[in-house]
PDB file of N, CA and C in Angstrom:
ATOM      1  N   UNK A   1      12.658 -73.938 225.642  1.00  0.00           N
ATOM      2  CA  UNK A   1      13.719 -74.747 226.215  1.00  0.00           C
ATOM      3  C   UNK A   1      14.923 -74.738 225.267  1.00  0.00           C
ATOM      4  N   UNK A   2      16.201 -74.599 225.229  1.00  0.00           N
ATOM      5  CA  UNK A   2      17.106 -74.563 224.826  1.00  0.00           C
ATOM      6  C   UNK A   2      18.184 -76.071 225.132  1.00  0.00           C
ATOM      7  N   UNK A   3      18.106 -76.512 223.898  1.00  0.00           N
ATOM      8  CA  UNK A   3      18.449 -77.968 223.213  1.00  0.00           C
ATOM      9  C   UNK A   3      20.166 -77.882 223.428  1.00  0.00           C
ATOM     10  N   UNK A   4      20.304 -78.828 224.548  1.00  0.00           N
ATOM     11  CA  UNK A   4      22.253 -79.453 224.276  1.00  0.00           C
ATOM     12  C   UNK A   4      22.160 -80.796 223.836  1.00  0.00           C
ATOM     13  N   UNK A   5      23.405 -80.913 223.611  1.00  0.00           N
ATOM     14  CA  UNK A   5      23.951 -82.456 223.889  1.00  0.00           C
ATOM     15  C   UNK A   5      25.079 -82.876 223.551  1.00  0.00           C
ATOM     16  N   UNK A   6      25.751 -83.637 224.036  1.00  0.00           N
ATOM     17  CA  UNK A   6      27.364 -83.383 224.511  1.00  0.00           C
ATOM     18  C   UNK A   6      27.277 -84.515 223.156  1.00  0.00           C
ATOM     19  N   UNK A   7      28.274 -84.182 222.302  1.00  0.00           N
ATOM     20  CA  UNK A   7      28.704 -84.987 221.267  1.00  0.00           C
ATOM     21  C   UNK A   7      30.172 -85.626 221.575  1.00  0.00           C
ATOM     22  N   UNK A   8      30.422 -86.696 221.710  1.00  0.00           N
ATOM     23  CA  UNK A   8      31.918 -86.847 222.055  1.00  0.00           C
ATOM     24  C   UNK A   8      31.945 -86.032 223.464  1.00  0.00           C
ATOM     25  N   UNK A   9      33.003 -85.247 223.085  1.00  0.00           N
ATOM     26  CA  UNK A   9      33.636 -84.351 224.490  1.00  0.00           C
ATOM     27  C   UNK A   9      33.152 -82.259 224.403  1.00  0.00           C
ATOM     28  N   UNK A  10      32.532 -82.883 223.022  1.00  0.00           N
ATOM     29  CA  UNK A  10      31.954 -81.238 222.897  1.00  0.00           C
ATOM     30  C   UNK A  10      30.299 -81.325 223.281  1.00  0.00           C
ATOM     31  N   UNK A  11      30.476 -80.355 223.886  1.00  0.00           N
ATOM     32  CA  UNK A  11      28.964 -79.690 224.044  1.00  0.00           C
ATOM     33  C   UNK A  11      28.122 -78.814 222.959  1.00  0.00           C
ATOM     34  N   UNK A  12      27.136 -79.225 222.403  1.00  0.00           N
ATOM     35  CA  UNK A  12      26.629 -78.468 221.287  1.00  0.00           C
ATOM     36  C   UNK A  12      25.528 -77.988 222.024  1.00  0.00           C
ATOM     37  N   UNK A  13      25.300 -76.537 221.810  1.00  0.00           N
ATOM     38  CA  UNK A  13      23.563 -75.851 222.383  1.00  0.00           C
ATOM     39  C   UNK A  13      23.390 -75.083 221.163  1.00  0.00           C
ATOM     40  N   UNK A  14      22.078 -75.204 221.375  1.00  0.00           N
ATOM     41  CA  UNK A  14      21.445 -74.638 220.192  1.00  0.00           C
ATOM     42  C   UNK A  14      21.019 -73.445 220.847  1.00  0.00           C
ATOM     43  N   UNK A  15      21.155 -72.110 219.813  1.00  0.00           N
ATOM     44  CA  UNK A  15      20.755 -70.829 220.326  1.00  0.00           C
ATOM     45  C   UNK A  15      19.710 -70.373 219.225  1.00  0.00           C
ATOM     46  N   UNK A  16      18.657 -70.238 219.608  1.00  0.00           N
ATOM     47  CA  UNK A  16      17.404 -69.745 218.620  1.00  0.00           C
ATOM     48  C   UNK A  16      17.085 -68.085 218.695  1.00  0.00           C
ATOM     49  N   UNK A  17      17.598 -67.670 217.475  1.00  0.00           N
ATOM     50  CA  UNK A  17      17.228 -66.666 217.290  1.00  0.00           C
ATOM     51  C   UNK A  17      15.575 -66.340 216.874  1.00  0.00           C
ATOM     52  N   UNK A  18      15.019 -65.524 217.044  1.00  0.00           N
ATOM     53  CA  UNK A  18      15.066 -64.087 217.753  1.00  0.00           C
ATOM     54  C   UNK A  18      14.777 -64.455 219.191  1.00  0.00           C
ATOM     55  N   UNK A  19      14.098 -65.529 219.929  1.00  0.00           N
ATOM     56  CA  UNK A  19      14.158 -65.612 220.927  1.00  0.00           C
ATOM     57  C   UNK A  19      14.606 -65.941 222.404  1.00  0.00           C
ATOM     58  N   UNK A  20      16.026 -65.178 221.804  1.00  0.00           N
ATOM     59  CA  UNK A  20      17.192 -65.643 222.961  1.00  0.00           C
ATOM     60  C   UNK A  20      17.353 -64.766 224.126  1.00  0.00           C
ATOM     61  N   UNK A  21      16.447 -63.530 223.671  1.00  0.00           N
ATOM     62  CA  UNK A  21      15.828 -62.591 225.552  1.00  0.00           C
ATOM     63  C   UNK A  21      14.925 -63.253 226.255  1.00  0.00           C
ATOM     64  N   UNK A  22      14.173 -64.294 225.719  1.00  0.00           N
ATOM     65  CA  UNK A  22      13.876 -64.713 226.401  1.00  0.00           C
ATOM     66  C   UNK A  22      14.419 -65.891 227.247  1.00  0.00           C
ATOM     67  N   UNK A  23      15.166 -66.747 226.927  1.00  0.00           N
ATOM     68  CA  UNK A  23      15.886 -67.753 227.182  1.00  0.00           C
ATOM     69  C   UNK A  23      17.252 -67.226 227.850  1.00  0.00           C
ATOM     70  N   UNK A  24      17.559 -66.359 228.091  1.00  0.00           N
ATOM     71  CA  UNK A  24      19.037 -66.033 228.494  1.00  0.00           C
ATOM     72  C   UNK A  24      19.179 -66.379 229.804  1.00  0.00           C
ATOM     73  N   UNK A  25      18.705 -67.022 230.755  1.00  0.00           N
ATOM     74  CA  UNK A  25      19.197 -67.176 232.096  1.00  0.00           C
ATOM     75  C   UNK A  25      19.358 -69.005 232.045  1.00  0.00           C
ATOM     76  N   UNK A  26      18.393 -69.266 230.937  1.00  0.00           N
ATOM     77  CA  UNK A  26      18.309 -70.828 230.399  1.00  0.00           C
ATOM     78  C   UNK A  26      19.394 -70.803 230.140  1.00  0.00           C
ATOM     79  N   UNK A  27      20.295 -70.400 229.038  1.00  0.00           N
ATOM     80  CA  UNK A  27      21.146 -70.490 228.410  1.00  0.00           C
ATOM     81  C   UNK A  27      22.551 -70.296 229.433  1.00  0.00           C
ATOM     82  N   UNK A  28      22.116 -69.527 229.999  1.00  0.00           N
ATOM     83  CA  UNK A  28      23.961 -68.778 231.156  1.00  0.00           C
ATOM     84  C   UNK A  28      23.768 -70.113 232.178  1.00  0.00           C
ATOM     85  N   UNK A  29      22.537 -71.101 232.558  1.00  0.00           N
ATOM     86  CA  UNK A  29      22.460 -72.033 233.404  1.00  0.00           C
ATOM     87  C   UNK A  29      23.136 -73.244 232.968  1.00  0.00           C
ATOM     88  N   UNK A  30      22.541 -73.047 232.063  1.00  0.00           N
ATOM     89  CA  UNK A  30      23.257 -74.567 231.019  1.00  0.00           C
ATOM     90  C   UNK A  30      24.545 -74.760 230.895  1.00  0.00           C
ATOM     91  N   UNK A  31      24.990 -73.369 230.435  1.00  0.00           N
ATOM     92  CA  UNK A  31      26.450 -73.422 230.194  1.00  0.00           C
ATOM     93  C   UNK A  31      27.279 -73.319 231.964  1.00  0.00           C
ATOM     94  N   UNK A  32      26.495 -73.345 233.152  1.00  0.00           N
ATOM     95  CA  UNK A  32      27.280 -73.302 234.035  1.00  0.00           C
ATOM     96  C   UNK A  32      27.080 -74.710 234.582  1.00  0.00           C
ATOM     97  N   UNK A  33      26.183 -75.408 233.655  1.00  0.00           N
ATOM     98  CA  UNK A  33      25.959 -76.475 234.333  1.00  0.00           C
ATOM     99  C   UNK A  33      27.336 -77.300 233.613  1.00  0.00           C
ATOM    100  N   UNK A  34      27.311 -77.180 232.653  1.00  0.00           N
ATOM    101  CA  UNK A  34      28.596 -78.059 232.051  1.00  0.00           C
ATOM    102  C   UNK A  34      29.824 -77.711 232.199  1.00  0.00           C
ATOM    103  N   UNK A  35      30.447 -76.559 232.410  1.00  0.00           N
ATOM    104  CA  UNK A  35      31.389 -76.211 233.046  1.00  0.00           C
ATOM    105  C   UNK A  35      31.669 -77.258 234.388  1.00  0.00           C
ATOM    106  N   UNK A  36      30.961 -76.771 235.367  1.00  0.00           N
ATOM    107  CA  UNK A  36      31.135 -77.313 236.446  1.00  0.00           C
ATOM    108  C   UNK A  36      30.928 -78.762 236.631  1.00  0.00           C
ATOM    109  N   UNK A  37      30.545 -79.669 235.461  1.00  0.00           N
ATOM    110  CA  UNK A  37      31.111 -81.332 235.310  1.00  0.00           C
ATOM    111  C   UNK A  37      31.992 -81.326 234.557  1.00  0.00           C
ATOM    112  N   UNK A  38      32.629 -80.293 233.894  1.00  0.00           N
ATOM    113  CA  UNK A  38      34.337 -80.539 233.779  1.00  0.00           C
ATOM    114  C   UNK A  38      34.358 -80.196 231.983  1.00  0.00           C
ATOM    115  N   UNK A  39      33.094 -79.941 231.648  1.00  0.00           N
ATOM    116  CA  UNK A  39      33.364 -79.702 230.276  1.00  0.00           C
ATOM    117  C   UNK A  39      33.885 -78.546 230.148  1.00  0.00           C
ATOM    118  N   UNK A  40      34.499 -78.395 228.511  1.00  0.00           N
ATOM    119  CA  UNK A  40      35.482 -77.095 228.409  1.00  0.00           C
ATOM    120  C   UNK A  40      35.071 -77.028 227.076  1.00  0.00           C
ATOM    121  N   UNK A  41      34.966 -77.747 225.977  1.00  0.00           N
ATOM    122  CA  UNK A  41      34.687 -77.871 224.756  1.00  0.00           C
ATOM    123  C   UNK A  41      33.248 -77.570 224.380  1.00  0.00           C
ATOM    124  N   UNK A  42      32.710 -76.329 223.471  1.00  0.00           N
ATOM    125  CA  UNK A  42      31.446 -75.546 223.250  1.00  0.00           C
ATOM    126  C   UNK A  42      31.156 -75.429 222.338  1.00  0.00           C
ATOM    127  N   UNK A  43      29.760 -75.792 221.672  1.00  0.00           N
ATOM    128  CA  UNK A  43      29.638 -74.759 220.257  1.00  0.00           C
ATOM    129  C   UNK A  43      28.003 -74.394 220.019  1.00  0.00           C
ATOM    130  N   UNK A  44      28.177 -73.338 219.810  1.00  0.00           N
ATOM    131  CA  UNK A  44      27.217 -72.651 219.788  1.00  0.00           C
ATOM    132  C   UNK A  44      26.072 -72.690 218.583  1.00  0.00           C
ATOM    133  N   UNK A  45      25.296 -73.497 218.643  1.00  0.00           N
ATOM    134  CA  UNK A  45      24.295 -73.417 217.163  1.00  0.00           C
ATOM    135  C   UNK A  45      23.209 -72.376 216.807  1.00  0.00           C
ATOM    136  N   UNK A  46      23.696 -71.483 216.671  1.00  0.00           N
ATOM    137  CA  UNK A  46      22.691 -70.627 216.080  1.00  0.00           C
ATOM    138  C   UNK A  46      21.634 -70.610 214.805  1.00  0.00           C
ATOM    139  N   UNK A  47      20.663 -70.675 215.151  1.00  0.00           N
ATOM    140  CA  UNK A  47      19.839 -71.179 214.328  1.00  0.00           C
ATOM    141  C   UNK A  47      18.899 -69.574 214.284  1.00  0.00           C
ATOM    142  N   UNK A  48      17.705 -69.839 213.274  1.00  0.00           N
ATOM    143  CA  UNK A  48      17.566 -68.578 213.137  1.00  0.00           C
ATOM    144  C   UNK A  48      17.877 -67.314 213.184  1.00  0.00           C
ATOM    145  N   UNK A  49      19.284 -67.429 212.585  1.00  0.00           N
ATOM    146  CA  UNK A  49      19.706 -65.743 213.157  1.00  0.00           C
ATOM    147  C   UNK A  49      19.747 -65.122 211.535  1.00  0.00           C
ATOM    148  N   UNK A  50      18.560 -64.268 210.885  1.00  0.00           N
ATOM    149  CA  UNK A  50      18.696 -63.673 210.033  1.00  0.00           C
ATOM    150  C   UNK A  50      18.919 -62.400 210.237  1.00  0.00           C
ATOM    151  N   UNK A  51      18.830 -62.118 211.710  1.00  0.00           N
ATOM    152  CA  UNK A  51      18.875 -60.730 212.517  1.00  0.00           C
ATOM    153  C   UNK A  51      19.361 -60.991 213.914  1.00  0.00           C
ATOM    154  N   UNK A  52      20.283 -60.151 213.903  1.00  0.00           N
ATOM    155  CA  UNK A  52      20.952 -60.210 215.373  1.00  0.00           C
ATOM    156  C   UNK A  52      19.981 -58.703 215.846  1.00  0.00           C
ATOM    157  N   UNK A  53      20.047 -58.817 217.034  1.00  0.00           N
ATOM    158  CA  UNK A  53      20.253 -57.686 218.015  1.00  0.00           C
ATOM    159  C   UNK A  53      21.233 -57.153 218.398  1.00  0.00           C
ATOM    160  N   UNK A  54      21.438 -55.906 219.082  1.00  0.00           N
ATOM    161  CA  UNK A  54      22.647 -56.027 219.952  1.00  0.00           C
ATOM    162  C   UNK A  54      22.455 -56.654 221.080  1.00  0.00           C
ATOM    163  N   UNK A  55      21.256 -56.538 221.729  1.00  0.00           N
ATOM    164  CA  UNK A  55      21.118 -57.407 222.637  1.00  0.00           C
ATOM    165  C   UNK A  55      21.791 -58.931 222.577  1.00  0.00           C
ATOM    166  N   UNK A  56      21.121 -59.502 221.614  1.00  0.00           N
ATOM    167  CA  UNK A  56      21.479 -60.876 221.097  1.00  0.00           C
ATOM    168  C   UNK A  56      23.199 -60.850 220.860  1.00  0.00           C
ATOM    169  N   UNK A  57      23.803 -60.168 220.791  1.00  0.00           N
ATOM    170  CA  UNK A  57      25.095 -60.292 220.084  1.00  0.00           C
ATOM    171  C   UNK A  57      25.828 -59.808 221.618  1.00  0.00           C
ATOM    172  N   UNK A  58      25.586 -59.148 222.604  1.00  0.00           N
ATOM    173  CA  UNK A  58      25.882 -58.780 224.343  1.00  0.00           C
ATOM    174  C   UNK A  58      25.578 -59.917 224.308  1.00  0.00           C
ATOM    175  N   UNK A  59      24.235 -61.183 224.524  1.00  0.00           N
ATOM    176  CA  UNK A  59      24.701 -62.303 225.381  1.00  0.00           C
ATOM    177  C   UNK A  59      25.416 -63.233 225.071  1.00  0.00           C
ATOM    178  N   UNK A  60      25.873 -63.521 223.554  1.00  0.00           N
ATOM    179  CA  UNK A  60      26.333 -64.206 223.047  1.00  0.00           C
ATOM    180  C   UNK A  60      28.106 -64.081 223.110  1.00  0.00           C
ATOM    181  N   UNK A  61      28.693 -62.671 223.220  1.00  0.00           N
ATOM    182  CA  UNK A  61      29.874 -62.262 223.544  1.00  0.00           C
ATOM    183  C   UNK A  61      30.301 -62.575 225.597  1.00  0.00           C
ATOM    184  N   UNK A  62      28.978 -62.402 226.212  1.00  0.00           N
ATOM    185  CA  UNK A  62      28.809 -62.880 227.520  1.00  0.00           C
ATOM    186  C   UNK A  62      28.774 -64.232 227.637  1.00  0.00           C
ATOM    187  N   UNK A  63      28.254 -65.330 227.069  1.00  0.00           N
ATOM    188  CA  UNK A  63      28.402 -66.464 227.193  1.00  0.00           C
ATOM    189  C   UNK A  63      29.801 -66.742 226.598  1.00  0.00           C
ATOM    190  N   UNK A  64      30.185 -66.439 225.607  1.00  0.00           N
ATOM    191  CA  UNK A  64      31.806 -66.758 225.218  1.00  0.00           C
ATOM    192  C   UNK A  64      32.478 -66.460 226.255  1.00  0.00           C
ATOM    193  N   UNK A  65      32.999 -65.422 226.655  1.00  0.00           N
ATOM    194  CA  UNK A  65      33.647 -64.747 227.652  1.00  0.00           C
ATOM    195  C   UNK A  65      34.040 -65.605 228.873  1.00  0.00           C
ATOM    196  N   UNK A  66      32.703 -66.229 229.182  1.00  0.00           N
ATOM    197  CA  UNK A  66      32.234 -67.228 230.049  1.00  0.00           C
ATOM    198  C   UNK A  66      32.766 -68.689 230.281  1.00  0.00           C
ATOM    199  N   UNK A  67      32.842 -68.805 229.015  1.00  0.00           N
ATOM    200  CA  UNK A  67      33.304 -69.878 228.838  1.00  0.00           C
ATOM    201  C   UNK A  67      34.964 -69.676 228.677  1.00  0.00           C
ATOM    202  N   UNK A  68      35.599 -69.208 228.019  1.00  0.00           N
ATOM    203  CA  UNK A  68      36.963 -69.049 228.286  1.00  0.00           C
ATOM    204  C   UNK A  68      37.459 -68.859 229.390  1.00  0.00           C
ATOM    205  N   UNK A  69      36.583 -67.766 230.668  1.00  0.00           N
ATOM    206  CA  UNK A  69      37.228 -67.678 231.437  1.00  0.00           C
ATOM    207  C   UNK A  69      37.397 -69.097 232.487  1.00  0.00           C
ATOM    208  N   UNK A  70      37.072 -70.118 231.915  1.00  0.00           N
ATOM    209  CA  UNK A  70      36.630 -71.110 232.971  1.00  0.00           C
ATOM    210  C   UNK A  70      37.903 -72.219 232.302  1.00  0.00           C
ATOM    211  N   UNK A  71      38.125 -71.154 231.352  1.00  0.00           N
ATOM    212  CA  UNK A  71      39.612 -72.439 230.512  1.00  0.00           C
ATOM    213  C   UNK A  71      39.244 -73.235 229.110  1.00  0.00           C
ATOM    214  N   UNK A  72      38.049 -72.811 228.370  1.00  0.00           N
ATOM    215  CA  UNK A  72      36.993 -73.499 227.354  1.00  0.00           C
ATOM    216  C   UNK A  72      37.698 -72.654 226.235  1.00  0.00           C
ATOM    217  N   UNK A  73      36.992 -73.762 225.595  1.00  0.00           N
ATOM    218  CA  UNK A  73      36.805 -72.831 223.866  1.00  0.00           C
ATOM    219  C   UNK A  73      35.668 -72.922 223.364  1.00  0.00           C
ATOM    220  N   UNK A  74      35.587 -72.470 222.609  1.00  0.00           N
ATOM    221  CA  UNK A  74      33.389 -71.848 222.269  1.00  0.00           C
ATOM    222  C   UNK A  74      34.199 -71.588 220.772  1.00  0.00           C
ATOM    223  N   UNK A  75      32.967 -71.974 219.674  1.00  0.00           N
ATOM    224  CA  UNK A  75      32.779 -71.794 218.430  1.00  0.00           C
ATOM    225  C   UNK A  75      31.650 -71.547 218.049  1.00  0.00           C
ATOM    226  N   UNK A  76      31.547 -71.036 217.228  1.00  0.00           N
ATOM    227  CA  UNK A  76      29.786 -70.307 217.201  1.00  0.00           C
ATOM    228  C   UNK A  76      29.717 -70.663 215.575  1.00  0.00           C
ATOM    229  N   UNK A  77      28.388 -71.648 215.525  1.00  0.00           N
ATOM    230  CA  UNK A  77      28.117 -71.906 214.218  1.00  0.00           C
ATOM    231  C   UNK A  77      26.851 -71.372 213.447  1.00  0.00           C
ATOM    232  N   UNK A  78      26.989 -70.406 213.225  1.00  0.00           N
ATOM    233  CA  UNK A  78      25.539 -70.244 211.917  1.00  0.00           C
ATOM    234  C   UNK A  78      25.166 -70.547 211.440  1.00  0.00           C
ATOM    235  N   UNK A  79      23.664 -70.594 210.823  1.00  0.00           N
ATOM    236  CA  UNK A  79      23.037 -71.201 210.334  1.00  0.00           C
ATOM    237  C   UNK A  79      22.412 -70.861 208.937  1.00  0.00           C
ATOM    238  N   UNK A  80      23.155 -69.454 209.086  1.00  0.00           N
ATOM    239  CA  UNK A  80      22.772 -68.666 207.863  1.00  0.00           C
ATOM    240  C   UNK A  80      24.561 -67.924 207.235  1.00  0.00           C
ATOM    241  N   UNK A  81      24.160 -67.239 206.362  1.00  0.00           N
ATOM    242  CA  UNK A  81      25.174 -66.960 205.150  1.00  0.00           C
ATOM    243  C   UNK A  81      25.367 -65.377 206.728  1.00  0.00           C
ATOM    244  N   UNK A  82      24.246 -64.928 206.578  1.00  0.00           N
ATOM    245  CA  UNK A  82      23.892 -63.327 207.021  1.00  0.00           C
ATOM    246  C   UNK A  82      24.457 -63.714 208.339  1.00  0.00           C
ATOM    247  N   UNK A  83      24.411 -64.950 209.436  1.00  0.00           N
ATOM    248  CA  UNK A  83      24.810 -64.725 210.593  1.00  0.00           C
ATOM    249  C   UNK A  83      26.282 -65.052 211.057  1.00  0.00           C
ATOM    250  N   UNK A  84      27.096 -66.149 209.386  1.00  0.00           N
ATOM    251  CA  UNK A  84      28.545 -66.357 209.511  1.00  0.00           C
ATOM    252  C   UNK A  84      29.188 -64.527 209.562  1.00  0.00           C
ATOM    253  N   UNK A  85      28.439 -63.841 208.298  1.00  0.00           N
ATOM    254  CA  UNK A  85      28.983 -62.641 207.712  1.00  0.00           C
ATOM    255  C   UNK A  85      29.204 -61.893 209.106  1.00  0.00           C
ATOM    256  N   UNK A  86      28.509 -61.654 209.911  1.00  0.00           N
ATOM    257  CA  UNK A  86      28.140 -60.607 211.451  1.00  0.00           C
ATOM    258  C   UNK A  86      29.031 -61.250 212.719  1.00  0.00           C
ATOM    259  N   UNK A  87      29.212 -62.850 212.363  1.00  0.00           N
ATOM    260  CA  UNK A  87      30.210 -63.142 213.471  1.00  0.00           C
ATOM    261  C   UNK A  87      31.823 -63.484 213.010  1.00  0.00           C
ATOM    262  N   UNK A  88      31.759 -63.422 211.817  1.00  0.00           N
ATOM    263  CA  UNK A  88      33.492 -63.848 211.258  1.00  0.00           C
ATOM    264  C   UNK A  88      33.602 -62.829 210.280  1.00  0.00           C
TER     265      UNK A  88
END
């Protein structure tokens, strides 16, 4: 199960690495669920990511995408040194 909860006016989800192939339709649901009650404000908690995939790094550029196109902003927070280095 993949963990939100709206802090203030931001939405925080937690994204668990390595097992985010499995969770990816969890994850694209969630985020359409909050969209469509009006949220716009995102951030992405990545947790375990000592290793991306490309896979993992396609849904994660797909969920951003996602979210902007709906008028949002998305921030993606790491949890590691290795997963700031691969996304900033």
């Amino acid at each position: 199960m993949i963990k939100s909860a709206l802090e203030e006016d931001i939405v925080v989800i937690e994204v668990v690495l390595p097992s985010l192939h499995q969770k990816i339709d969890e994850l694209r649901e969630k985020v359409r669920e909050y969209i469509s009650e009006g949220h716009r404000k995102f951030v992405l908690h990545i947790l375990g990511g000592n290793r991306f995939t490309s896979f993992d790094i396609g849904v994660l550029i797909s969920v951003y995408a996602n979210i902007k196109k709906a008028g949002g902003d998305v921030a993606m927070w790491p949890s590691s040194g290795r997963s700031y280095n691969l996304l900033y």
